[in-house]
PDB file of N, CA and C in Angstrom:
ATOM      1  N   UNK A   1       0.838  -1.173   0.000  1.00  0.00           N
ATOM      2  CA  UNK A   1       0.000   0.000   0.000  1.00  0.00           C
ATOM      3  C   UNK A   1       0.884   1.237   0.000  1.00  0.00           C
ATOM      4  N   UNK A   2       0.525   2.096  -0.764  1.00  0.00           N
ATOM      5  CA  UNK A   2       1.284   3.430  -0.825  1.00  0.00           C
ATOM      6  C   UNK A   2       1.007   4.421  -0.023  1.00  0.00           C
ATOM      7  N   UNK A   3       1.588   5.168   0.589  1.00  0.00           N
ATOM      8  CA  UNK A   3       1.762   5.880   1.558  1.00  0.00           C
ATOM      9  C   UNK A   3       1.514   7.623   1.197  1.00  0.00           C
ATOM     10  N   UNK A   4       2.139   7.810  -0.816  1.00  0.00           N
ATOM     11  CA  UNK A   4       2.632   8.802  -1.502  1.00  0.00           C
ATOM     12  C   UNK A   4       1.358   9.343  -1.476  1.00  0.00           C
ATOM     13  N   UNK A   5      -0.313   9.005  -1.625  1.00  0.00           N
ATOM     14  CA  UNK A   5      -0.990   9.400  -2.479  1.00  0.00           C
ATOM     15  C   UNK A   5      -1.972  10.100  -1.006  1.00  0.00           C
ATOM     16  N   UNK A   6      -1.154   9.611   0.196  1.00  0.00           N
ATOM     17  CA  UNK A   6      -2.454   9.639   1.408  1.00  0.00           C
ATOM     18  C   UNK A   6      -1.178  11.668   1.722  1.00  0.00           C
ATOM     19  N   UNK A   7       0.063  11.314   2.121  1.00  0.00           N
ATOM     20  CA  UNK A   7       0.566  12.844   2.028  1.00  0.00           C
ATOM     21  C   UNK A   7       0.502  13.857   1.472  1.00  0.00           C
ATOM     22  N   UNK A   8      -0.009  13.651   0.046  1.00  0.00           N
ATOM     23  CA  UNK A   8      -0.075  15.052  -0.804  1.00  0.00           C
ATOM     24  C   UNK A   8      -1.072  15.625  -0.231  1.00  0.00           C
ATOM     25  N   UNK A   9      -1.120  16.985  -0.233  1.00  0.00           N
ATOM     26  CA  UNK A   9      -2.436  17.855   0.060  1.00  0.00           C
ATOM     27  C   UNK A   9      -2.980  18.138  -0.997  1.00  0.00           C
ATOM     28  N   UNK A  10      -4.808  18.356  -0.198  1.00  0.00           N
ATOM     29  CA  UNK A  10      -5.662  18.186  -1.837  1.00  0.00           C
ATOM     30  C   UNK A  10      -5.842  19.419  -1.701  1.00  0.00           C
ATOM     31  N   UNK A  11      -6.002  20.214  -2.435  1.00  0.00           N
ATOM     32  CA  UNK A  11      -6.673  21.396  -2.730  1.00  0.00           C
ATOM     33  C   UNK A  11      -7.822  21.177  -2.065  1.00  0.00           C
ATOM     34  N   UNK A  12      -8.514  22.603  -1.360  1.00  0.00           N
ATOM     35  CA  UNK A  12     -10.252  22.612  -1.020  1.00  0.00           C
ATOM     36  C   UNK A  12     -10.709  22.748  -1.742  1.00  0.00           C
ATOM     37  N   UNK A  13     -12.001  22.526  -2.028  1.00  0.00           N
ATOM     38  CA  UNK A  13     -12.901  23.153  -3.144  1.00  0.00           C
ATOM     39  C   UNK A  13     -12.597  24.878  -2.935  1.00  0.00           C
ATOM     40  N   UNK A  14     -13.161  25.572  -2.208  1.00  0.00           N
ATOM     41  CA  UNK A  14     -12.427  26.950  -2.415  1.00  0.00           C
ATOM     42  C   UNK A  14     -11.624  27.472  -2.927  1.00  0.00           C
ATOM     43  N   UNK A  15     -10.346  26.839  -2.701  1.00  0.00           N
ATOM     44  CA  UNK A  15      -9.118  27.271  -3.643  1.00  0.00           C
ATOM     45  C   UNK A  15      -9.167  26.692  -4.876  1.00  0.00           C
ATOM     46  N   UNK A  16      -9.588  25.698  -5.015  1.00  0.00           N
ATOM     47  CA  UNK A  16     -10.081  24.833  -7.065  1.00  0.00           C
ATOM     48  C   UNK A  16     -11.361  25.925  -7.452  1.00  0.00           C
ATOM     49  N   UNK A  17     -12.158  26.444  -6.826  1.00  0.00           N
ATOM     50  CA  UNK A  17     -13.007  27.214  -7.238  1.00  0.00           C
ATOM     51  C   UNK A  17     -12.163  28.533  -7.629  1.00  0.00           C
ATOM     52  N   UNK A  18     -11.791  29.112  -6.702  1.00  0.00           N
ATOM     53  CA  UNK A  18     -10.848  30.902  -6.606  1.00  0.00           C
ATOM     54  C   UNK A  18     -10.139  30.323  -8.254  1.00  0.00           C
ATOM     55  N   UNK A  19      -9.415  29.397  -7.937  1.00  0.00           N
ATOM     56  CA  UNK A  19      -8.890  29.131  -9.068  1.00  0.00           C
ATOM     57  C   UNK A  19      -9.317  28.912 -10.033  1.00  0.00           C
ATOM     58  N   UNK A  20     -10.270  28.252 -10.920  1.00  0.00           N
ATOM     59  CA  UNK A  20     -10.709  28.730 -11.773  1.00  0.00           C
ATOM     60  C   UNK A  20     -11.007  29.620 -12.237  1.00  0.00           C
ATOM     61  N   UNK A  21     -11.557  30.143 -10.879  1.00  0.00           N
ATOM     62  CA  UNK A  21     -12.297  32.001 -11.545  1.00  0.00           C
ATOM     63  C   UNK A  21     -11.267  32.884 -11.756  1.00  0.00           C
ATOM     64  N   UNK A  22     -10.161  32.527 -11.343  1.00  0.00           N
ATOM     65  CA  UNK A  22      -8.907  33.491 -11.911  1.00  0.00           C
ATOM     66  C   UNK A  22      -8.779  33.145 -13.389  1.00  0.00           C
ATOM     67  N   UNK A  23      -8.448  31.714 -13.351  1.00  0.00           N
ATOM     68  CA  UNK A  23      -8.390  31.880 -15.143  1.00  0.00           C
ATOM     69  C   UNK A  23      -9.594  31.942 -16.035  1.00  0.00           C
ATOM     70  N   UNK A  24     -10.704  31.387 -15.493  1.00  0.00           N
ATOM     71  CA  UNK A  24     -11.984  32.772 -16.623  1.00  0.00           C
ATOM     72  C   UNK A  24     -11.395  33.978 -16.832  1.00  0.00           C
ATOM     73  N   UNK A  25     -11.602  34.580 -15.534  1.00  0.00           N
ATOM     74  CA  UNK A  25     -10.974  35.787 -15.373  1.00  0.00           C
ATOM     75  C   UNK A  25     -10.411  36.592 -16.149  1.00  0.00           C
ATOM     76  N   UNK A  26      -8.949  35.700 -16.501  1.00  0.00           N
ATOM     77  CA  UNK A  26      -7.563  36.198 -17.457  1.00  0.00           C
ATOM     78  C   UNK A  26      -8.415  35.930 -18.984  1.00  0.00           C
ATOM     79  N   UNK A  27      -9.123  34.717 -19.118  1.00  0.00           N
ATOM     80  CA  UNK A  27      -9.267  34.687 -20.290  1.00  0.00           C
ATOM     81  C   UNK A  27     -10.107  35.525 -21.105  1.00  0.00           C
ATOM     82  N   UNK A  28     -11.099  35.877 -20.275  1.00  0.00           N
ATOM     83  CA  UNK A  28     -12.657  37.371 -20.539  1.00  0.00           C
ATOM     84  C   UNK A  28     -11.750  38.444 -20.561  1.00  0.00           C
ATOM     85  N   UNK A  29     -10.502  38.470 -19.788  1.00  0.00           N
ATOM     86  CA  UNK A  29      -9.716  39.851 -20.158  1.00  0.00           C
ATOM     87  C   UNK A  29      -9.262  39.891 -21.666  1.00  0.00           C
ATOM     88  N   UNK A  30      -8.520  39.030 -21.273  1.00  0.00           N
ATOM     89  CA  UNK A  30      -7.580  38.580 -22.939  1.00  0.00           C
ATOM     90  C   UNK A  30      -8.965  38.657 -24.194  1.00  0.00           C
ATOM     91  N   UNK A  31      -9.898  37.940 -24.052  1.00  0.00           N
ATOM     92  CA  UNK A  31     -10.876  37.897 -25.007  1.00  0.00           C
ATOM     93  C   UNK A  31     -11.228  39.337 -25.529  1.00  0.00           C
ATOM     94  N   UNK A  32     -11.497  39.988 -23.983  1.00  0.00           N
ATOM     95  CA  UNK A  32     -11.672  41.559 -24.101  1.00  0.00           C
ATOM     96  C   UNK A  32     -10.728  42.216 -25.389  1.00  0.00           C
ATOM     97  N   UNK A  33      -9.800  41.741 -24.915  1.00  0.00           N
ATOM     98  CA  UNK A  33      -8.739  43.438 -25.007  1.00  0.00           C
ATOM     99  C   UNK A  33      -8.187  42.497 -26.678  1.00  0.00           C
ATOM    100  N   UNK A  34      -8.273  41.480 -26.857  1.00  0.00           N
ATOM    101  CA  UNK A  34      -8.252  40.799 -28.587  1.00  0.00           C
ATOM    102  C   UNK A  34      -9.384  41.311 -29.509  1.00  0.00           C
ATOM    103  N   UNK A  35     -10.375  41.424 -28.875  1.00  0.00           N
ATOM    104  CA  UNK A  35     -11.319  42.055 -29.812  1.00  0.00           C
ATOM    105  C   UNK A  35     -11.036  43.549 -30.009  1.00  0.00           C
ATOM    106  N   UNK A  36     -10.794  44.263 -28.792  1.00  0.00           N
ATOM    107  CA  UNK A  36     -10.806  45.922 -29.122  1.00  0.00           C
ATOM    108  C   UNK A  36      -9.418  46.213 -30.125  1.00  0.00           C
ATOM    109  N   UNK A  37      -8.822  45.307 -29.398  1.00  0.00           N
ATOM    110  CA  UNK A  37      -7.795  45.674 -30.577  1.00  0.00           C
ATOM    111  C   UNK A  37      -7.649  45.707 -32.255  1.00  0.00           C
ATOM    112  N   UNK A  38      -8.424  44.428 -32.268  1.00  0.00           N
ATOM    113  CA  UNK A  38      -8.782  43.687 -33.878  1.00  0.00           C
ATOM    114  C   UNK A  38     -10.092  44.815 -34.502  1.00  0.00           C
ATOM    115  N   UNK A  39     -10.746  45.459 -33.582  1.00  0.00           N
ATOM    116  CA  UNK A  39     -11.928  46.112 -33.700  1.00  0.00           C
ATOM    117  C   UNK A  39     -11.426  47.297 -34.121  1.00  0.00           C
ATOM    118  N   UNK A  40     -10.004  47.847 -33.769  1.00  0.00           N
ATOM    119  CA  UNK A  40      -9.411  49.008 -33.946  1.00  0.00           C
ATOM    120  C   UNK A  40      -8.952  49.452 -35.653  1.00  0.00           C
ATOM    121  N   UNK A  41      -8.919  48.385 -35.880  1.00  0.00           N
ATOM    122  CA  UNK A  41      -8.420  47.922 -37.652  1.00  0.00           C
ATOM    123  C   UNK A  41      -9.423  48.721 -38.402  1.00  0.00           C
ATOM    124  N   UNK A  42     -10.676  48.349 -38.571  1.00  0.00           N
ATOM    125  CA  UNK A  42     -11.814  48.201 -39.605  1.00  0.00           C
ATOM    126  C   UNK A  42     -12.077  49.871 -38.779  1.00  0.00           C
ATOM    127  N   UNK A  43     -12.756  50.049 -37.778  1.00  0.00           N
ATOM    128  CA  UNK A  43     -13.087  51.170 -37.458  1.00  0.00           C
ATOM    129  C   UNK A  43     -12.807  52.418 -38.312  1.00  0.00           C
ATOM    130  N   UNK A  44     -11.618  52.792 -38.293  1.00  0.00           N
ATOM    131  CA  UNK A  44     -11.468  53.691 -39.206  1.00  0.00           C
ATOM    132  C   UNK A  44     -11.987  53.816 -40.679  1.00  0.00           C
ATOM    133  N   UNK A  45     -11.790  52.639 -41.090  1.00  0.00           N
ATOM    134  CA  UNK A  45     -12.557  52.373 -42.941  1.00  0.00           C
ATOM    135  C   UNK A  45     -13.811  52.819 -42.605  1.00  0.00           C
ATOM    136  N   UNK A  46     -14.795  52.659 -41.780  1.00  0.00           N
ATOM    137  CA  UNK A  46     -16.297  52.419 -41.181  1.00  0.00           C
ATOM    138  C   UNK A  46     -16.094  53.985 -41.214  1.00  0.00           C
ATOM    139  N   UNK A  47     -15.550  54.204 -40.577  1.00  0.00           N
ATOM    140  CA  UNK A  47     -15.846  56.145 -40.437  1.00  0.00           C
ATOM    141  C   UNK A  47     -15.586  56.985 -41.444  1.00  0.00           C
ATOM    142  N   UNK A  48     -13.973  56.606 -42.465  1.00  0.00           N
ATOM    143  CA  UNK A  48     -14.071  56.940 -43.782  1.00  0.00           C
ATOM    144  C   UNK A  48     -15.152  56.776 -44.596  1.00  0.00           C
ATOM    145  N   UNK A  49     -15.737  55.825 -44.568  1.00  0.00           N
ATOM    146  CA  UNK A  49     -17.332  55.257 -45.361  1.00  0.00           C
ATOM    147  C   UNK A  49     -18.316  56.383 -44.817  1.00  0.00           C
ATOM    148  N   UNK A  50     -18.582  56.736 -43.834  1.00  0.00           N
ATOM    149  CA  UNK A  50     -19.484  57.191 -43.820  1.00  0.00           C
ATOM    150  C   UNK A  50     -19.467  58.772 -43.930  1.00  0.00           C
ATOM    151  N   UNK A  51     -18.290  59.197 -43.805  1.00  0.00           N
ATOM    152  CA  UNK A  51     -17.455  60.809 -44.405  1.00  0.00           C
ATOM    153  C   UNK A  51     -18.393  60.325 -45.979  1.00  0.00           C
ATOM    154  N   UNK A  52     -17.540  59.112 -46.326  1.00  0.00           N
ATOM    155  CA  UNK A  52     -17.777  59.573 -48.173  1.00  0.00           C
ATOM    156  C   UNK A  52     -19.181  59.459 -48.314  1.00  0.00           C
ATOM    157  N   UNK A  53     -19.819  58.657 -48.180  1.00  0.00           N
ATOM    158  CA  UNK A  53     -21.268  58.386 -48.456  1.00  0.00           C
ATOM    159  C   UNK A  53     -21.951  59.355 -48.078  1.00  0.00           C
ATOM    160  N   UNK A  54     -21.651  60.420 -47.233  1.00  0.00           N
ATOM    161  CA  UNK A  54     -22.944  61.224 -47.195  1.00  0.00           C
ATOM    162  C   UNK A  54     -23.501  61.214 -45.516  1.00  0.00           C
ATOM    163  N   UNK A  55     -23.533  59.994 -44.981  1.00  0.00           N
ATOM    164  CA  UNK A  55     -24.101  59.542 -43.379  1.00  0.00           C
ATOM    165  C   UNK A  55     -23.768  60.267 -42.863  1.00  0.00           C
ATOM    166  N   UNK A  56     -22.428  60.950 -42.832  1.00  0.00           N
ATOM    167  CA  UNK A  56     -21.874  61.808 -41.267  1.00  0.00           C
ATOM    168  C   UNK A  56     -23.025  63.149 -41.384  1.00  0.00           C
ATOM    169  N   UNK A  57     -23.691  63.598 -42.420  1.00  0.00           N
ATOM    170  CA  UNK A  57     -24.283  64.503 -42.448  1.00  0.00           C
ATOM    171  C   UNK A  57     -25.706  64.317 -42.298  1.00  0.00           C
ATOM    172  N   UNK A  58     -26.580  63.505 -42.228  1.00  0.00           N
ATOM    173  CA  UNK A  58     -27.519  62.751 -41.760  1.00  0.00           C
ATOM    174  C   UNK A  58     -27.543  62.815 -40.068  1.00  0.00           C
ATOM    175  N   UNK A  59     -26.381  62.123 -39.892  1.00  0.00           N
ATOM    176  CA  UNK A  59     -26.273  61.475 -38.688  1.00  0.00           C
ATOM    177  C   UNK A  59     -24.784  61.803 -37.852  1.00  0.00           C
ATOM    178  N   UNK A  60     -24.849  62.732 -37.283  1.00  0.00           N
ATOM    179  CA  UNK A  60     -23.256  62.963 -37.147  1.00  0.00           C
ATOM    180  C   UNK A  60     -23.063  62.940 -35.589  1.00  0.00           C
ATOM    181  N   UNK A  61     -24.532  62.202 -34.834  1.00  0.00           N
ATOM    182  CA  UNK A  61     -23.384  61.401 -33.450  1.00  0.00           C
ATOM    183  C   UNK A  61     -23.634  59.690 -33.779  1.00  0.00           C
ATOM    184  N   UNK A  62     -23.868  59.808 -35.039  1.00  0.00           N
ATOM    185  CA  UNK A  62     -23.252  58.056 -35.380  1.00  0.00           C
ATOM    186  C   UNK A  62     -21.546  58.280 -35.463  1.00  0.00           C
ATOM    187  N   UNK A  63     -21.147  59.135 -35.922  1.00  0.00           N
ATOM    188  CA  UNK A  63     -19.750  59.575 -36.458  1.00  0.00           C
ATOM    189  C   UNK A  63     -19.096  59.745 -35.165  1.00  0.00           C
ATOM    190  N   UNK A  64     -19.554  60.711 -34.169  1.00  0.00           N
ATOM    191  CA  UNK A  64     -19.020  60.885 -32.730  1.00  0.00           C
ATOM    192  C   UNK A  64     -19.296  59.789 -32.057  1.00  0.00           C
ATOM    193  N   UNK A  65     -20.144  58.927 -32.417  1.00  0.00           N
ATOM    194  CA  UNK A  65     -19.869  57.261 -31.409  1.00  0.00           C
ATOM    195  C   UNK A  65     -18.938  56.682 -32.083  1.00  0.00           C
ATOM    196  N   UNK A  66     -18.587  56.569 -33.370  1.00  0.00           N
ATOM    197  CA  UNK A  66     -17.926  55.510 -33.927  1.00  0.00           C
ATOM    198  C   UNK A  66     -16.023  56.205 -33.556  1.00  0.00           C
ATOM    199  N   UNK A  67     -16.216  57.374 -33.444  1.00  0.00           N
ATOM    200  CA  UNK A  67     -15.059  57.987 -33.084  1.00  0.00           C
ATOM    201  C   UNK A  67     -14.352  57.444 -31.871  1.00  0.00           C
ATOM    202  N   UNK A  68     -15.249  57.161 -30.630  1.00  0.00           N
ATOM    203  CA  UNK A  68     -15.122  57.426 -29.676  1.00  0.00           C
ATOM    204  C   UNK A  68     -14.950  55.749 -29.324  1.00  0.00           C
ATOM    205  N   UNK A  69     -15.540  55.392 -29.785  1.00  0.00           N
ATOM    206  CA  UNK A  69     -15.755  54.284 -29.895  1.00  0.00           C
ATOM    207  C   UNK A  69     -14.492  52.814 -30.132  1.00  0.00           C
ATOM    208  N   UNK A  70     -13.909  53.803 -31.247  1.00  0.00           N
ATOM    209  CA  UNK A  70     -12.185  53.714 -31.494  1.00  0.00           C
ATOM    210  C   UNK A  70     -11.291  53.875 -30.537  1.00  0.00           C
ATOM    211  N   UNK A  71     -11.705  55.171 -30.478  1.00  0.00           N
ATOM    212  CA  UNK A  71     -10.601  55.604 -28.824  1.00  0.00           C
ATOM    213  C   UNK A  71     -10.417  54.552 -28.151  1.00  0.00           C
ATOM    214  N   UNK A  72     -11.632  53.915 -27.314  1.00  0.00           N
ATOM    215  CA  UNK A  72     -11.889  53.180 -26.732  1.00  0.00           C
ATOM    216  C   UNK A  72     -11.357  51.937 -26.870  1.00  0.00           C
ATOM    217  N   UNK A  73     -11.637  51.186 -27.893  1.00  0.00           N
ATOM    218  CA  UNK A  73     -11.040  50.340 -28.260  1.00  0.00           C
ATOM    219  C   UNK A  73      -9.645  49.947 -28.412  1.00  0.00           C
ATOM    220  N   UNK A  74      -8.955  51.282 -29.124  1.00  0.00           N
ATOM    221  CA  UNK A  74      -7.354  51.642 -29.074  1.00  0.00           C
ATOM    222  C   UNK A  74      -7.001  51.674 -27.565  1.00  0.00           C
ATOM    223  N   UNK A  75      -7.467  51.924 -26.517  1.00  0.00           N
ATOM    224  CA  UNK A  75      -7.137  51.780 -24.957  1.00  0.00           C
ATOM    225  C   UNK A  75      -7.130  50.786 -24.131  1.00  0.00           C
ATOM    226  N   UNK A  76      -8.027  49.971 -24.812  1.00  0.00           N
ATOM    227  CA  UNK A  76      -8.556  48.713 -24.038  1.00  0.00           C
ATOM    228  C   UNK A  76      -7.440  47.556 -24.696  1.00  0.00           C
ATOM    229  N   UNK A  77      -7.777  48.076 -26.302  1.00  0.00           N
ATOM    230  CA  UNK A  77      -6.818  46.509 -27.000  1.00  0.00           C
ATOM    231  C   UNK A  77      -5.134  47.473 -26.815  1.00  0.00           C
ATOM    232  N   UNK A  78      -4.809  48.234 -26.137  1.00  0.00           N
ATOM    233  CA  UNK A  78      -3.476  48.482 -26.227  1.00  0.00           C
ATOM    234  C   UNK A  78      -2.676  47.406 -25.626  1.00  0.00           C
ATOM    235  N   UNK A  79      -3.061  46.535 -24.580  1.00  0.00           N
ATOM    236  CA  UNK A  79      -2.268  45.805 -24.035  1.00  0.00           C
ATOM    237  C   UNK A  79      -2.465  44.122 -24.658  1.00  0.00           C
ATOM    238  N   UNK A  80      -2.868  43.406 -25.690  1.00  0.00           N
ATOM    239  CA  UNK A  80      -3.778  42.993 -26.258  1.00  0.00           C
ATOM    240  C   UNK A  80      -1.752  42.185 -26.600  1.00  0.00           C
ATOM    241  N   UNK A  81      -1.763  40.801 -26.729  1.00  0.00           N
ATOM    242  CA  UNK A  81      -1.014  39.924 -26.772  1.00  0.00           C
ATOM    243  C   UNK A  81      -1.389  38.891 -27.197  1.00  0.00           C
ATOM    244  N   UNK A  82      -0.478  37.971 -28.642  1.00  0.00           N
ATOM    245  CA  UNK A  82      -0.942  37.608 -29.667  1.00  0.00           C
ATOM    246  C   UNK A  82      -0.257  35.833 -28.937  1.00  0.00           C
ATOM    247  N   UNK A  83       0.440  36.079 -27.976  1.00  0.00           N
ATOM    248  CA  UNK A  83       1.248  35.287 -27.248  1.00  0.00           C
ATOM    249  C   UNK A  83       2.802  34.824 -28.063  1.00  0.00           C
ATOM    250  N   UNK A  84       2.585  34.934 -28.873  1.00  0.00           N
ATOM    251  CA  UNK A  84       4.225  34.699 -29.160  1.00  0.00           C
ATOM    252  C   UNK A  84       5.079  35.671 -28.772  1.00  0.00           C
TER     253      UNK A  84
END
């Protein structure tokens, strides 16, 4: 009979729980800040489009959301890691 498997300490459920929710956690961040970043790309074309077409003059706090909107995105996905 082995002796090895009765000494190890088990984790509580508490700490296997905490622990998981840390890495959700990291990963809803990371998920976060991959999209704002990738979101940061196209944004600008989207706002050029709507300069040319005519919309910003229609609608010109579609233009001040989509602006801002960027910002935003450029802040959030700044820290945004591709992992290599």
């Amino acid at each position: 009979m082995s002796t090895a498997e009765s000494s190890l300490p088990r984790p509580s459920a508490l700490a296997t729980a905490r622990s998981l929710l840390s890495t959700l956690r990291q990963s809803a961040i990371a998920a976060v800040r991959g999209v704002a970043f990738w979101a940061t790309i196209p944004l600008p074309l989207v706002i050029v489009g709507t300069l040319v077409t005519g919309t910003a003059a229609s609608t010109p706090l579609l233009v001040v959301g989509l602006l801002l909107l960027n910002a935003v995105c450029a802040v959030v996905g700044q820290r945004h890691s591709t992992g290599n």
